[in-house]
Protein backbone atom coordinates (compact mmCIF):
# COMPACT_ATOMS: atom_id res chain seq x y z
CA UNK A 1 4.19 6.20 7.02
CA UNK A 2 2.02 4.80 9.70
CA UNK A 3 -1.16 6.24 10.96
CA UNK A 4 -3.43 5.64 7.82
CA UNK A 5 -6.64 3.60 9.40
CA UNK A 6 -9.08 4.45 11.52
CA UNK A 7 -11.72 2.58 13.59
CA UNK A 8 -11.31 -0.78 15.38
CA UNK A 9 -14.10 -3.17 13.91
CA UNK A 10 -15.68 -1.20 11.39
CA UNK A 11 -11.65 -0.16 10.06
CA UNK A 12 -11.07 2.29 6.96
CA UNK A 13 -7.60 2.84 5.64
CA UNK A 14 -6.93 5.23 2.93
CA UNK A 15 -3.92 5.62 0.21
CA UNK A 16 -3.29 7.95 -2.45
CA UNK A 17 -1.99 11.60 -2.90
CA UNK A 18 -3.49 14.81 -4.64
CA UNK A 19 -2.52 14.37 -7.82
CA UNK A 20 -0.99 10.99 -8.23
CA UNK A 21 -3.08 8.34 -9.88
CA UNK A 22 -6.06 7.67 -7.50
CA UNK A 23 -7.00 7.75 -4.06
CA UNK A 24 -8.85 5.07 -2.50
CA UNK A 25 -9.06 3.16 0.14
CA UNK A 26 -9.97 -0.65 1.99
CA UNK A 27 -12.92 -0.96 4.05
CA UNK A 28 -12.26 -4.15 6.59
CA UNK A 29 -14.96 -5.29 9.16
CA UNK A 30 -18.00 -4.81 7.37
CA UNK A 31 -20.87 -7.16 7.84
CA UNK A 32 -22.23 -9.11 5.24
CA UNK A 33 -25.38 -8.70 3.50
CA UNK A 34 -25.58 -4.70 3.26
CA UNK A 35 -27.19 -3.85 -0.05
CA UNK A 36 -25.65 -0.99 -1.39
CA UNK A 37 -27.40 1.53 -2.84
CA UNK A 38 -24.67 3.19 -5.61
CA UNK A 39 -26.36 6.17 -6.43
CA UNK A 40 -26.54 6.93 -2.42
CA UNK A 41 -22.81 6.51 -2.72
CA UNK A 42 -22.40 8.87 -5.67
CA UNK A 43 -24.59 11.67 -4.72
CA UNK A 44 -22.56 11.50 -1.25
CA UNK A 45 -19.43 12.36 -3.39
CA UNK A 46 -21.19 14.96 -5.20
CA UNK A 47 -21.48 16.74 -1.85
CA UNK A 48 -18.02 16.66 -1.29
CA UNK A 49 -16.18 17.28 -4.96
CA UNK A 50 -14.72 20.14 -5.77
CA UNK A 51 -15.61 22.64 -9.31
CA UNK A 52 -19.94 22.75 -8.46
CA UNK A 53 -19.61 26.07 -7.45
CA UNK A 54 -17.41 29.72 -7.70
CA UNK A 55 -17.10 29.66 -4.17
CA UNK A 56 -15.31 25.95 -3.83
CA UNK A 57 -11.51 24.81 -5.71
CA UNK A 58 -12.45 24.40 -9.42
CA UNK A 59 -10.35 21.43 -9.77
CA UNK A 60 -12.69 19.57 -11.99
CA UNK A 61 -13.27 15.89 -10.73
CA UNK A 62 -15.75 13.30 -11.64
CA UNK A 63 -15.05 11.44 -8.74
CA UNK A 64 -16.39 8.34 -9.59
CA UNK A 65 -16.10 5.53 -7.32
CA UNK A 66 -15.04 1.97 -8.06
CA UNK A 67 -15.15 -0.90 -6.24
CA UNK A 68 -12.83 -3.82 -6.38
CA UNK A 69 -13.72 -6.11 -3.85
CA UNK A 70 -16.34 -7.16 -1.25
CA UNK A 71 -19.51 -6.74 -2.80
CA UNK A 72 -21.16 -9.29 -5.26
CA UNK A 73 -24.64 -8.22 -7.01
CA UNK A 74 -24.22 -4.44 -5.06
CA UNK A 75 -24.80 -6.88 -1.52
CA UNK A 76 -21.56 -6.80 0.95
CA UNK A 77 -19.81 -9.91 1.56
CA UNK A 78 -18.04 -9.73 4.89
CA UNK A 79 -14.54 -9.40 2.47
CA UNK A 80 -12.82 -6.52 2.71
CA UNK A 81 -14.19 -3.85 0.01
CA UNK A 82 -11.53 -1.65 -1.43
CA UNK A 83 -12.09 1.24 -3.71
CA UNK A 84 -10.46 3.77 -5.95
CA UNK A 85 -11.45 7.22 -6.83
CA UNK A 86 -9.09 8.22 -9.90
CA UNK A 87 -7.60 11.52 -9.79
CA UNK A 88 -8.79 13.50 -13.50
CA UNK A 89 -8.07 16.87 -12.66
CA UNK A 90 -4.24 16.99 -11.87
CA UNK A 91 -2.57 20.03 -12.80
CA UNK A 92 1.28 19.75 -11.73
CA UNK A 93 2.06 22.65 -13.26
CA UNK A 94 0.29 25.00 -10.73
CA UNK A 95 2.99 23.90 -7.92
CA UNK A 96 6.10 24.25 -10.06
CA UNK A 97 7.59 27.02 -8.39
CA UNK A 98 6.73 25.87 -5.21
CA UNK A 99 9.27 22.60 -5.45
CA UNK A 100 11.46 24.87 -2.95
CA UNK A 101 9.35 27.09 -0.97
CA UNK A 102 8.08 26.29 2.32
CA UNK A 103 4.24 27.20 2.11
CA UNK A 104 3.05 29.21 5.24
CA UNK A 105 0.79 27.06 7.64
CA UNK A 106 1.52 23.98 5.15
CA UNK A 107 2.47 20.81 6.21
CA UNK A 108 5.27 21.01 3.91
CA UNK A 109 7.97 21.93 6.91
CA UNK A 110 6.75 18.98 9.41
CA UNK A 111 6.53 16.56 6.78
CA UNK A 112 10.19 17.31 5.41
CA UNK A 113 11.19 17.13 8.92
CA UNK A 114 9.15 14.06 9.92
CA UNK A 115 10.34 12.14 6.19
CA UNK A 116 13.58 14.02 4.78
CA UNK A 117 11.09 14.44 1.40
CA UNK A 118 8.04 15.97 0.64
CA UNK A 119 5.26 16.12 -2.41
CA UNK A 120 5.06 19.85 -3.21
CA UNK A 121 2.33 18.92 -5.52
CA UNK A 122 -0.47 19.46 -3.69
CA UNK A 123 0.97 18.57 -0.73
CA UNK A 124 0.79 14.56 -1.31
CA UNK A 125 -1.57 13.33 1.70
CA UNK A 126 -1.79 16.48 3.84
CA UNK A 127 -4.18 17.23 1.04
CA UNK A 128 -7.79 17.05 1.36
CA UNK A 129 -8.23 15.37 -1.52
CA UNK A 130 -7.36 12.23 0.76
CA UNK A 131 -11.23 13.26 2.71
CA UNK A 132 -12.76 11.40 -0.64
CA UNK A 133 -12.14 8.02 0.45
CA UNK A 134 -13.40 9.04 4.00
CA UNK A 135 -16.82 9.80 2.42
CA UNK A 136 -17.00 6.55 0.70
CA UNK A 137 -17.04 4.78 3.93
CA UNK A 138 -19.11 7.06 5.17
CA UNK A 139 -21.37 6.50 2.46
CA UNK A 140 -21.89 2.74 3.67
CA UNK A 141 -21.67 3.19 7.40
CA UNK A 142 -24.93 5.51 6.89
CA UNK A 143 -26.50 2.80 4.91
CA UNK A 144 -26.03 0.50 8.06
CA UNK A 145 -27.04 3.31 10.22
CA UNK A 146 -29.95 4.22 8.18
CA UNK A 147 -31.01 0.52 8.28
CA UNK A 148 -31.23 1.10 12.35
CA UNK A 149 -33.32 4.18 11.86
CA UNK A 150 -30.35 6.50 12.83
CA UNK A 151 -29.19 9.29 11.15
CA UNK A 152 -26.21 11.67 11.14
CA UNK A 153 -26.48 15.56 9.58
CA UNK A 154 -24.28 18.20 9.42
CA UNK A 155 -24.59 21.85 8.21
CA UNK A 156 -21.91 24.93 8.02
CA UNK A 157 -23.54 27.33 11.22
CA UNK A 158 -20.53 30.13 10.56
CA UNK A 159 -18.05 31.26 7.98
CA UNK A 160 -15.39 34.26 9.06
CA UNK A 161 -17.77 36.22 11.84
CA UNK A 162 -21.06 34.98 9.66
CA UNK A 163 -22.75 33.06 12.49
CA UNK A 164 -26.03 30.84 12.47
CA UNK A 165 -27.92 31.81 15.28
CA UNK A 166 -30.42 28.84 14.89
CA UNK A 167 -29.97 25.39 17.32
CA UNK A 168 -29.60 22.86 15.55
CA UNK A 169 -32.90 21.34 16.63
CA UNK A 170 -34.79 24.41 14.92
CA UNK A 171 -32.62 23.40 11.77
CA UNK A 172 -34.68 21.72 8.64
CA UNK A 173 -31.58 19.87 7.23
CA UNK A 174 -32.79 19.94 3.67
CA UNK A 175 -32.60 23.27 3.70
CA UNK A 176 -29.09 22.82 3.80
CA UNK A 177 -28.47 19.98 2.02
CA UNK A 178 -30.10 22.43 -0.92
CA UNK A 179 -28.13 25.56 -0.56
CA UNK A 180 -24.60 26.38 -1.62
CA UNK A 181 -22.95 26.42 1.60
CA UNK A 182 -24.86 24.24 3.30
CA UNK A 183 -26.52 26.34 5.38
CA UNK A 184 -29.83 25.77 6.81
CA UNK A 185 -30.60 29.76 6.41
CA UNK A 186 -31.17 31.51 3.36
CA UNK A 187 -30.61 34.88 4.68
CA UNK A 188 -27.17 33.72 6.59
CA UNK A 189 -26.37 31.83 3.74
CA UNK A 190 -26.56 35.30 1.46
CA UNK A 191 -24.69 37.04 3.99
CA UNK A 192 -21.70 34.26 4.19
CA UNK A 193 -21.83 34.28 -0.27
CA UNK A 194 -21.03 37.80 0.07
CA UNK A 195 -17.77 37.39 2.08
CA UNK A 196 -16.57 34.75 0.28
CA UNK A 197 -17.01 36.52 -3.14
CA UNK A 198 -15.28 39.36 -0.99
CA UNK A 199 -12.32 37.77 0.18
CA UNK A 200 -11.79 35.78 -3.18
CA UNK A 201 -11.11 38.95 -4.92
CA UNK A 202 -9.03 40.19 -1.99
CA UNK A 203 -7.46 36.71 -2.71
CA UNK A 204 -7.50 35.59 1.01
CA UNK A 205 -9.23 33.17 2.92
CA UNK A 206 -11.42 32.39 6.74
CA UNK A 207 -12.22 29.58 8.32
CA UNK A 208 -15.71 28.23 9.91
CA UNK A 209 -17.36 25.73 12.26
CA UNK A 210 -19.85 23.05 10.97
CA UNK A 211 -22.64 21.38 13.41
CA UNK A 212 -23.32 17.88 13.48
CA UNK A 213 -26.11 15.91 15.11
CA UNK A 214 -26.81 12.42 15.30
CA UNK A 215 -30.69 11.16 16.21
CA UNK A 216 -32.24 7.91 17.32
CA UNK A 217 -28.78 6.79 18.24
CA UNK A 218 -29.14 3.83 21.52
CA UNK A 219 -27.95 4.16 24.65
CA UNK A 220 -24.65 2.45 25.53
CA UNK A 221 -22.29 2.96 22.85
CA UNK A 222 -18.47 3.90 24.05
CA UNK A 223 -16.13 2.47 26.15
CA UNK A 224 -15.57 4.42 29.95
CA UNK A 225 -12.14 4.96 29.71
CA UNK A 226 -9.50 5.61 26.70
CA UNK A 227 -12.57 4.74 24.11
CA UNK A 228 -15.22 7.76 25.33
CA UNK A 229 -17.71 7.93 22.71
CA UNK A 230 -16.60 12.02 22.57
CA UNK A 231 -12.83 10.93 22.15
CA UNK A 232 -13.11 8.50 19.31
CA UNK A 233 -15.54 11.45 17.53
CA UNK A 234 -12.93 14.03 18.55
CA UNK A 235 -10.11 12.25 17.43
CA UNK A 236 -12.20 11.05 13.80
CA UNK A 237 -13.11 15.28 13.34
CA UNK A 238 -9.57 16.46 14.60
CA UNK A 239 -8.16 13.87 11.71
CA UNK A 240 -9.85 16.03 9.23
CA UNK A 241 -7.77 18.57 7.04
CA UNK A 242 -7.67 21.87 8.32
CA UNK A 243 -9.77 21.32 11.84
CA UNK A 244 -8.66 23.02 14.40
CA UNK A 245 -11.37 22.16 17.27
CA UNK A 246 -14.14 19.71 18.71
CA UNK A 247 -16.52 20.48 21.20
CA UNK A 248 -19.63 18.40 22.27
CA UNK A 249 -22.80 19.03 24.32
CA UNK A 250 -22.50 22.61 25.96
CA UNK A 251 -18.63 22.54 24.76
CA UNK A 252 -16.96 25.37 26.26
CA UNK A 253 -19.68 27.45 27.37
CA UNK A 254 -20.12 24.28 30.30
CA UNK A 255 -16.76 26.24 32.01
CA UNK A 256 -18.95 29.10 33.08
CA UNK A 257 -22.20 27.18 33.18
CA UNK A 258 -23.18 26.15 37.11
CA UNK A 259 -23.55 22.33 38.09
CA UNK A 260 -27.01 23.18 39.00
CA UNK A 261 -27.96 24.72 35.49
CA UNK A 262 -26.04 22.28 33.39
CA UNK A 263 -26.95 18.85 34.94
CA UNK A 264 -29.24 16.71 33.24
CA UNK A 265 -31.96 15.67 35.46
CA UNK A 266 -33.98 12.30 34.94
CA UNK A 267 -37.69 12.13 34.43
CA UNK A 268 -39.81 9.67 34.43
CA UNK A 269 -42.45 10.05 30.57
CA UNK A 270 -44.97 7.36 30.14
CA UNK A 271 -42.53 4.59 31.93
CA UNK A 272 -39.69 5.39 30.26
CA UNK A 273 -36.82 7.27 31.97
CA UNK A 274 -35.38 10.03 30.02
CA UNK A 275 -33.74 13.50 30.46
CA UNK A 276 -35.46 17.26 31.13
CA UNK A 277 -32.23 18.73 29.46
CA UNK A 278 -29.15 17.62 26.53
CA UNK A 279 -26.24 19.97 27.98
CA UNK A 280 -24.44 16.49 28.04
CA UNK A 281 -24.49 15.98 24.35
CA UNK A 282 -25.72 12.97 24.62
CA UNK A 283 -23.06 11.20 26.10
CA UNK A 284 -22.61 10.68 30.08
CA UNK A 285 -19.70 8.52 31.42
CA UNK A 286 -17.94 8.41 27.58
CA UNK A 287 -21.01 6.36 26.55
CA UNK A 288 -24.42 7.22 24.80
CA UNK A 289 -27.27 7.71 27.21
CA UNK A 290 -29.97 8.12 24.34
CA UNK A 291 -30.34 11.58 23.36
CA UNK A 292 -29.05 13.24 20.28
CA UNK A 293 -25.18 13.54 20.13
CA UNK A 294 -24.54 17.18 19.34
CA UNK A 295 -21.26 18.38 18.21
CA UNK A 296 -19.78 21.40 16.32
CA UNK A 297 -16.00 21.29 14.48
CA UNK A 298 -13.63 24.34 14.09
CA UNK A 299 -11.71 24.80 11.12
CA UNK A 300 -8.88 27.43 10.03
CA UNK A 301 -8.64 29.50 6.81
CA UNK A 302 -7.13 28.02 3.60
CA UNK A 303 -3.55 28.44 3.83
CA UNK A 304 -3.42 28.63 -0.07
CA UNK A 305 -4.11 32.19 -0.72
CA UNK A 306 -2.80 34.03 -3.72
CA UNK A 307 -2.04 37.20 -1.39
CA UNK A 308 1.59 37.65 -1.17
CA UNK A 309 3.41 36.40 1.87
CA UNK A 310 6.93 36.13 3.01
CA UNK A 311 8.51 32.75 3.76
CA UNK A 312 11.94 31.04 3.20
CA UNK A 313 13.45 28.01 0.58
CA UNK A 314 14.18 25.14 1.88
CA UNK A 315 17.71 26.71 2.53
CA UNK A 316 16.51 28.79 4.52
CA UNK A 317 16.82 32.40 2.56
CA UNK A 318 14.25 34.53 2.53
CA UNK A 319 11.60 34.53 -0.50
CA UNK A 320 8.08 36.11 -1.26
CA UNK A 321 5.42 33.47 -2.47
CA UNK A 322 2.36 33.79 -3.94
CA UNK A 323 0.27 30.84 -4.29
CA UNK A 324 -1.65 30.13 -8.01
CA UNK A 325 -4.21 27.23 -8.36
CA UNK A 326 -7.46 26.14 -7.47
CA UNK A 327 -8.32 26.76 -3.96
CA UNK A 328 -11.18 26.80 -1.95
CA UNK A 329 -12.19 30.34 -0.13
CA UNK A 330 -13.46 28.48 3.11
CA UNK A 331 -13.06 24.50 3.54
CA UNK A 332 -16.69 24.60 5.86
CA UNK A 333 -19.44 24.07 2.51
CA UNK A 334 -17.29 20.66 1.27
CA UNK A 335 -16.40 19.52 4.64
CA UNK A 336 -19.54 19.04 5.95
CA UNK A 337 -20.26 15.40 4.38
CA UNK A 338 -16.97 14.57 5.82
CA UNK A 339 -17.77 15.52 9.17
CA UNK A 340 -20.96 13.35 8.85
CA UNK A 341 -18.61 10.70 7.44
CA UNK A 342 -16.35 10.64 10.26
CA UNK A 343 -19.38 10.10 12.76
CA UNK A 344 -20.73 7.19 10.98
CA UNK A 345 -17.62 5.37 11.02
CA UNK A 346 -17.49 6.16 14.34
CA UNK A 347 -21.28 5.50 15.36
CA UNK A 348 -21.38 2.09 13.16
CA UNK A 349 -17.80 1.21 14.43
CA UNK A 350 -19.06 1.54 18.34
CA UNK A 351 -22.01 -0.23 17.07
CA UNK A 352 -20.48 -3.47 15.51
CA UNK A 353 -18.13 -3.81 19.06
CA UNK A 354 -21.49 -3.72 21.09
CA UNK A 355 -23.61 -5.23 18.27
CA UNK A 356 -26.40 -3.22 20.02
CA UNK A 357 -27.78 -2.55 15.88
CA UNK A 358 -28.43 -5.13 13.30
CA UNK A 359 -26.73 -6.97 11.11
């Protein structure tokens, strides 16, 4: 199985299934000299874990990290670092009678196709549960990035048709950071609650879109061609479980916009050249120009939903299926720290090949 690392300098490549023994993963191209701040780290994963609220999986994980290698007195030494998160809350026997059902939407098909076998428990690493190692590294490229005053946010702005009708620049990110759902809104936040508490006893499932921005970020990060700032952050939120689109700047709405009202003119403020308008997101030619990146990430409903649905075994007869377990409602609240994980690696990983930030 190829295809587990991401990034070219700054490089993170994961292992580990849902409920096998850990996950984990080896961070490679990470400067030395980084103190790390553990508590940073573990209050990142807290973000992320499942079981903190009725409206998330209840899978109950600790999700302690531990590190094995590459930092010495909580300072990085230019080794790799690898990591393990051990897996506590396994529960096979939720997927028993799954062993030869095809789950609807589930990677279980492709990856039978792809590999002639297939973990039914949990689906192996088409799970989520993989994302944990992701936020890790994420954890320490924000320390880097933090170091370099910039910094990367994220909040859920819709759940089902509950929209945020707030820009992102109006947001006041601990407002999300301290609600449920990570919303920035208390009264949208209410409002998306009460769907999810009403689909979970309909025992279905919706989808969402979570906003990211990154601030004080330099111009003249990307690469022109294959290497576009927006395709190495489309790719990194596209690699996420369950995302199902990427747009940046104006996004789709740019298809019916005019040239005339989305082009970014240049002014001229105190000396310093700079823009009258962001439609761009930030990013002109595949590479930064200086303004905030702006970005927003689609992702489907939970396929795991305890409604009944018809499918076929594995030999192809028909069967009804009704999935049991712990299952999140909406993947949005517990994927936003890995959506601002993804963008760090990305940001600190465009970074390190320019070395445009410090060391």
């Amino acid at each position: 199985m190829a295809g587990n690392t991401f990034g070219r300098v700054f490089r993170l490549t994961t292992f580990g299934e849902s409920h096998g023994v850990a996950v984990g993963g080896v961070i490679d191209g990470c400067p030395s000299g980084l103190k790390i701040d553990n508590m940073f780290v573990a209050k990142e994963m807290v973000r992320r874990k499942p079981g903190i609220s009725e409206l998330v999986s209840n899978r109950k994980e600790d999700d302690k990290v531990e590190f094995l290698s590459g930092i010495y007195n909580n300072i990085t030494t230019g080794a790799p670092i690898a990591f393990i998160i051990r897996n506590k809350g396994q529960r096979t026997s939720d997927y028993d009678a799954l062993k030869n059902i095809l789950r609807p939407s589930h990677a279980d098909f492709s990856y039978l196709q792809k590999y002639g076998i297939r973990d039914h428990e949990g689906g192996g690493r088409s799970s989520a549960r993989e994302t944990a190692a992701r936020v890790v590294a994420g954890a320490i490229a924000k320390l880097y990035l933090t170091k370099n005053k910039i910094s990367v946010h994220a909040f859920t702005s819709q759940i089902g048709n509950i929209i945020l009708k707030k820009d992102y620049k109006d947001v006041v990110i601990t407002q999300a950071e301290n609600d449920i759902l990570n919303c920035p809104d208390k009264k949208t936040s209410v409002e998306m609650q009460k769907l999810l508490k009403l689909l979970k006893t309909e025992g279905d499932s919706t989808g969402g879109v979570v906003t990211c921005f990154i601030q004080s970020l330099p111009a003249g990060l990307g690469e022109p061609v294959f290497d576009k700032l927006q395709a190495d952050l489309a790719k990194a939120m596209l690699s996420i479980p369950a995302a199902k689109g990427f747009e940046y700047g104006e996004g789709f709405t740019s298809a019916s916009m005019k040239g005339s009202e989305h082009n970014d003119t240049f002014v001229s403020k105190k000396g310093m050249i700079t823009l009258a308008s962001n439609h761009s997101g930030g990013i002109q030619g595949g590479i930064s120009n200086g303004e905030d990146v702006y970005f927003k990430v689609a992702f489907k409903p939970v396929s795991s939903i305890s409604k009944i649905q018809s499918t076929t075994d594995l030999d192809g007869n028909e069967a009804k299926i009704q999935i049991s377990g712990r299952h999140d409602i909406c993947v949005v609240p517990r994927a936003v720290p890995v959506v601002e994980a993804m963008a760090a690696i990305v940001i600190m990983d465009h970074s390190l090949r320019n070395k445009t930030l410090s060391d």
